[in-house]
Protein backbone atom coordinates (compact mmCIF):
# COMPACT_ATOMS: atom_id res chain seq x y z
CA UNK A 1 144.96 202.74 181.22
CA UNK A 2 145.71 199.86 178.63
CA UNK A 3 143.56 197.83 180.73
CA UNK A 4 140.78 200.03 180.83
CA UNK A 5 140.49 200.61 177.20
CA UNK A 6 140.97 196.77 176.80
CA UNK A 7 138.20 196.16 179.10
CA UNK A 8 135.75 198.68 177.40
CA UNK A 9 136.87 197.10 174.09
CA UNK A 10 135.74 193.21 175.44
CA UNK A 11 132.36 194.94 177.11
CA UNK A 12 131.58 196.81 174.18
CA UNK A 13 132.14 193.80 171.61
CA UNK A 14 129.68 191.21 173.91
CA UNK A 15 127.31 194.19 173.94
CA UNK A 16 126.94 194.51 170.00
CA UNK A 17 127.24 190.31 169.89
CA UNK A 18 124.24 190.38 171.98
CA UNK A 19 122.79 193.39 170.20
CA UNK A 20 123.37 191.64 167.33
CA UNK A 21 121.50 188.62 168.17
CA UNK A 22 118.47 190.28 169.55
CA UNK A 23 117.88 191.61 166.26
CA UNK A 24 118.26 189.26 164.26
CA UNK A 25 115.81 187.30 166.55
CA UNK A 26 117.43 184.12 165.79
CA UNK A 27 116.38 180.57 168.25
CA UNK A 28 117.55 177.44 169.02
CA UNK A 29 115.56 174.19 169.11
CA UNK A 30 116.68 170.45 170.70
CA UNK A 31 115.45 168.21 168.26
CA UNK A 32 115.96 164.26 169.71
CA UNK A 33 114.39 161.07 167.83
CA UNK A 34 113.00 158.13 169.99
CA UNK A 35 115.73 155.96 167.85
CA UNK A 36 119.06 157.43 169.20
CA UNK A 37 120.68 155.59 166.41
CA UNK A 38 118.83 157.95 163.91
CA UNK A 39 120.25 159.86 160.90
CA UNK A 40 119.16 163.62 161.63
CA UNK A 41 119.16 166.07 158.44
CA UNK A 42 118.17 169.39 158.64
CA UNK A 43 117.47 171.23 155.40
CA UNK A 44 118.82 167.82 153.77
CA UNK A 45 122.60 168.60 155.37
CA UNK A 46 123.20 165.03 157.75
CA UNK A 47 123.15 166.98 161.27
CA UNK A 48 123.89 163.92 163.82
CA UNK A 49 122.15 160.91 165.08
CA UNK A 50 120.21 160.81 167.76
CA UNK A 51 119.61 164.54 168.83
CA UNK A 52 120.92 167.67 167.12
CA UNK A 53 120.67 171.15 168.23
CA UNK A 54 119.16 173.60 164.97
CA UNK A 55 119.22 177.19 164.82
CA UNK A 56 116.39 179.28 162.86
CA UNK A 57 117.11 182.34 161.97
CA UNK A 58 114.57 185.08 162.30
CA UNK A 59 112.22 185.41 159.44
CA UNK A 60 112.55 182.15 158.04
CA UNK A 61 112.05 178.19 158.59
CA UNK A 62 113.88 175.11 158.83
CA UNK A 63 113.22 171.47 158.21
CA UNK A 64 114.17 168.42 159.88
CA UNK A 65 114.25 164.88 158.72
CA UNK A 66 114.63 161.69 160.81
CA UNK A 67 115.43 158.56 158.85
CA UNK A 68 116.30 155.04 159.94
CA UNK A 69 115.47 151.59 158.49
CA UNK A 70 112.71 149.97 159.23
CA UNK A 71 111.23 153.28 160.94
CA UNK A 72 108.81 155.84 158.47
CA UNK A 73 110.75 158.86 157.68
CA UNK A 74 109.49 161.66 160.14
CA UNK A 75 109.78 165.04 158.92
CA UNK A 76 109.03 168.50 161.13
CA UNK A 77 109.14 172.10 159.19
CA UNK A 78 110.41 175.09 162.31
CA UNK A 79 109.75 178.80 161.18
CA UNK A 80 110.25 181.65 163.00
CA UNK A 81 108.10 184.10 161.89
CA UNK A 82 106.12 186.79 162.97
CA UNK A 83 102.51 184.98 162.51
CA UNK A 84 104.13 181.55 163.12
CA UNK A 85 103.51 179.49 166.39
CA UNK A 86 106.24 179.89 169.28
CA UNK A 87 108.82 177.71 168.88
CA UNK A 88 110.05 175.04 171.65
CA UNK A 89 113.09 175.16 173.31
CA UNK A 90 113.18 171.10 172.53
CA UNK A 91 111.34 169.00 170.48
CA UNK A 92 110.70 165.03 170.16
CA UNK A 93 110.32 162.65 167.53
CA UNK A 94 108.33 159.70 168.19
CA UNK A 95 109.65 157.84 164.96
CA UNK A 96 106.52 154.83 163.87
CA UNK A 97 107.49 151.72 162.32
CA UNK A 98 107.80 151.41 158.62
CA UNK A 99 104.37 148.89 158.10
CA UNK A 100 106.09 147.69 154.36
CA UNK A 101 109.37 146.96 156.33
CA UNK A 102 107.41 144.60 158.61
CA UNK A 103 105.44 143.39 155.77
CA UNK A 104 108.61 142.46 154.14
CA UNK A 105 111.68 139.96 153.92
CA UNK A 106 114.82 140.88 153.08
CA UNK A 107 116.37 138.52 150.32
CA UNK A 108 119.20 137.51 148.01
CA UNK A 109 116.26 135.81 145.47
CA UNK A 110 114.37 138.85 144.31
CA UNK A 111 115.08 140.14 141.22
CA UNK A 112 117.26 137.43 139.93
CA UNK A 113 116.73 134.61 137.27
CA UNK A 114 116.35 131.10 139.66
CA UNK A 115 117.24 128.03 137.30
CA UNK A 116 114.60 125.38 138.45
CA UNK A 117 114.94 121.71 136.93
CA UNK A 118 113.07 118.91 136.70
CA UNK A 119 112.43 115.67 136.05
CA UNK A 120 109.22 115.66 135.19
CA UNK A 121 107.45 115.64 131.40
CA UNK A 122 107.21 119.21 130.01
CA UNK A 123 103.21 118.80 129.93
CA UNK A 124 103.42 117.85 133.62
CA UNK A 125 105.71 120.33 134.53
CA UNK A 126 104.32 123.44 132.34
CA UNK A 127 100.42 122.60 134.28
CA UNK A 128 102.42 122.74 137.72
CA UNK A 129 104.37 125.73 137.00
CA UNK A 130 101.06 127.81 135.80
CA UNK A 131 99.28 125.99 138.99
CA UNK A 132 101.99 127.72 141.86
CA UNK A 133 102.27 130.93 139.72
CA UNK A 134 98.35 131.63 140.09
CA UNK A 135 98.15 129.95 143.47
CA UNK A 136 100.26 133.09 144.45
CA UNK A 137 98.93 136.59 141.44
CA UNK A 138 96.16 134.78 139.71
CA UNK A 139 96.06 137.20 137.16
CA UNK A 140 98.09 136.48 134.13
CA UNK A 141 99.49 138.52 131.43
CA UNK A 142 101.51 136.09 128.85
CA UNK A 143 101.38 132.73 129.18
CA UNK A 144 102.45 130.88 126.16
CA UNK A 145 103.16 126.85 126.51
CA UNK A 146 105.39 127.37 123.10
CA UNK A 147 107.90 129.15 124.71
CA UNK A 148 107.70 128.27 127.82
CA UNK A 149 106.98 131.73 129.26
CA UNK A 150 104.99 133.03 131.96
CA UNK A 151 104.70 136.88 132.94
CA UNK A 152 101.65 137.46 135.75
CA UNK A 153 100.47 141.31 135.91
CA UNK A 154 101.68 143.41 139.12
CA UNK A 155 100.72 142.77 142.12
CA UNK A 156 100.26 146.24 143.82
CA UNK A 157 100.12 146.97 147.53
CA UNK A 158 100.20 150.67 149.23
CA UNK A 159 101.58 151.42 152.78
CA UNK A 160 102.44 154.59 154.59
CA UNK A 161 104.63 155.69 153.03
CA UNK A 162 106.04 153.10 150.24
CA UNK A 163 104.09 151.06 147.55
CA UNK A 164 105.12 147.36 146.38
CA UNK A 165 105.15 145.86 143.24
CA UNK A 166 105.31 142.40 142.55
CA UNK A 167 105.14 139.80 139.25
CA UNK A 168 106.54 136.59 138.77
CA UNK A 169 108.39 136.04 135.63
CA UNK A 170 108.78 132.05 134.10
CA UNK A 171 111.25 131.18 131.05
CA UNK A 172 112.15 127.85 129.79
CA UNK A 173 115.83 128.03 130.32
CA UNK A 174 116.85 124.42 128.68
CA UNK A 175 114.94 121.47 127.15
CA UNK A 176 117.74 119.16 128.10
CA UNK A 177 117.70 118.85 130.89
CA UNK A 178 114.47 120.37 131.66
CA UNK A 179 115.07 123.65 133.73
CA UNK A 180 113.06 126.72 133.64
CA UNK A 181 114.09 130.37 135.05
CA UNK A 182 111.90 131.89 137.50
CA UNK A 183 112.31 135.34 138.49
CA UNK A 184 110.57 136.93 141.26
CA UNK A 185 110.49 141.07 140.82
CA UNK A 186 110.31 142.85 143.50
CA UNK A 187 109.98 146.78 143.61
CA UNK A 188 109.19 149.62 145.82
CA UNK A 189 108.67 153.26 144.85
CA UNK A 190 108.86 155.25 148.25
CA UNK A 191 105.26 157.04 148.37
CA UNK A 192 102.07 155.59 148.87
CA UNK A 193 99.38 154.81 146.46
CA UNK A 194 102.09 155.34 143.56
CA UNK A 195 100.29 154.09 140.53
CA UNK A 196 101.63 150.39 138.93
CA UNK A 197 102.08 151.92 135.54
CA UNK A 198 104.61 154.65 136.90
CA UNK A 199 107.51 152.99 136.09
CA UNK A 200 109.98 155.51 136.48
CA UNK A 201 109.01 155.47 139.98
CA UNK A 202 109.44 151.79 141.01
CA UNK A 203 113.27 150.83 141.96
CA UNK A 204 114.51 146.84 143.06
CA UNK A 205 114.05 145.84 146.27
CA UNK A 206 116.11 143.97 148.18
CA UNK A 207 112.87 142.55 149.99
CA UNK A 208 109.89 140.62 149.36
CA UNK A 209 106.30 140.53 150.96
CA UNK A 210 106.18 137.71 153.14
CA UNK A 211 103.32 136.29 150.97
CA UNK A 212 105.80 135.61 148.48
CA UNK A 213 108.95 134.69 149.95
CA UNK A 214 108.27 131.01 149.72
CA UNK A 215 107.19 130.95 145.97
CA UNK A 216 110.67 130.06 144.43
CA UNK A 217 111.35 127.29 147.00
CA UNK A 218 108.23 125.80 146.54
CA UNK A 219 108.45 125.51 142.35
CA UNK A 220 111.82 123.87 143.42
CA UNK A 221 110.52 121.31 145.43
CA UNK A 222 107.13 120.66 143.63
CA UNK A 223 109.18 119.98 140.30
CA UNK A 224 111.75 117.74 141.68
């Protein structure tokens, strides 16, 4: 008899699980990224990497975010509603190449002040300097011979999903020896056509475009 009302007990419990679940209409979704080495959030929680299995409830939506460097951030919103589209029992990201990635270099230069000395007359090597500088942003916002400073304006460039800002900054950094400090800034902002005078938007990069990655080496060897 134990049995019995054990067994009626178990039945009766998976009946009102089941129940349960039928009501609140709740689904499951496979979500897998074509990089299986890619960071998975849903609702901004780190999921898995790779492929991750989500659960929306009924009456309301999730979103999923697949991140990796070098690869644009891919983001998919779920929602099971009543006027919403059937959801899929599985789901793939095709994740795209991040365009200012590829554009880029990664560096240990950017950002920092290069001491660059020479040998050369200060008139001979203040007309060089401002000749590379404007070979690379011709437009210049200080220059003053005085000082010895250089700043050029920013150099803007939008991609998919980031935008770039470069300038090139020149200081005289000793008169004896010569040496001047060059700093090349490098900053990226994380959302296209962000505007160059947003500067609470613009963090250091730890990359360069490739137009600019041979700058600093070439005021080295030019003012030898």
């Amino acid at each position: 008899m134990k049995n019995i009302f054990r067994f009626l007990f178990i039945a009766f419990s998976l009946v009102s699980l089941l129940s349960f679940d039928a009501v609140a209409g709740k689904k499951k979704v496979i979500v897998s990224a074509s990089q299986n080495d890619a960071k998975i959030y849903v609702d901004g929680v780190l999921s898995g990497t790779g492929q991750v299995t989500i659960v929306v409830l009924d009456n309301s939506c999730v979103t999923v975010k697949a991140e990796k460097t070098g690869y644009l951030l891919a983001t998919v919103t779920f929602c099971n509603r009543k006027n919403a589209a059937a959801l899929p029992k599985s789901y793939y990201i095709d994740m795209v190449r991040d365009d200012s990635y590829d554009a880029s270099i990664q560096t240990d230069i950017a950002n920092i002040d290069m001491e660059v000395r020479t040998g050369k007359s200060y008139d001979d090597a203040w007309r060089l300097m401002n000749q590379i500088v404007v070979s690379y942003i011709d437009a210049i916002e200080i220059t003053d011979k005085e000082t010895g400073y250089i700043r050029t304006s920013w150099e803007v460039k939008s991609f998919s999903q980031n935008t770039i800002r470069t300038r090139i900054i020149v200081k005289l950094g000793s008169e004896n020896p010569l040496a001047f400090k060059v700093k090349l800034v490098s900053e990226y902002s994380n959302t296209p056509l962000t505007s160059v005078k947003s500067d609470e938007l613009f963090r250091e990069w730890d990359r360069v475009l490739r137009k600019y990655a041979n700058v600093l080496s070439e005021i080295q060897s030019r003012l030898q």
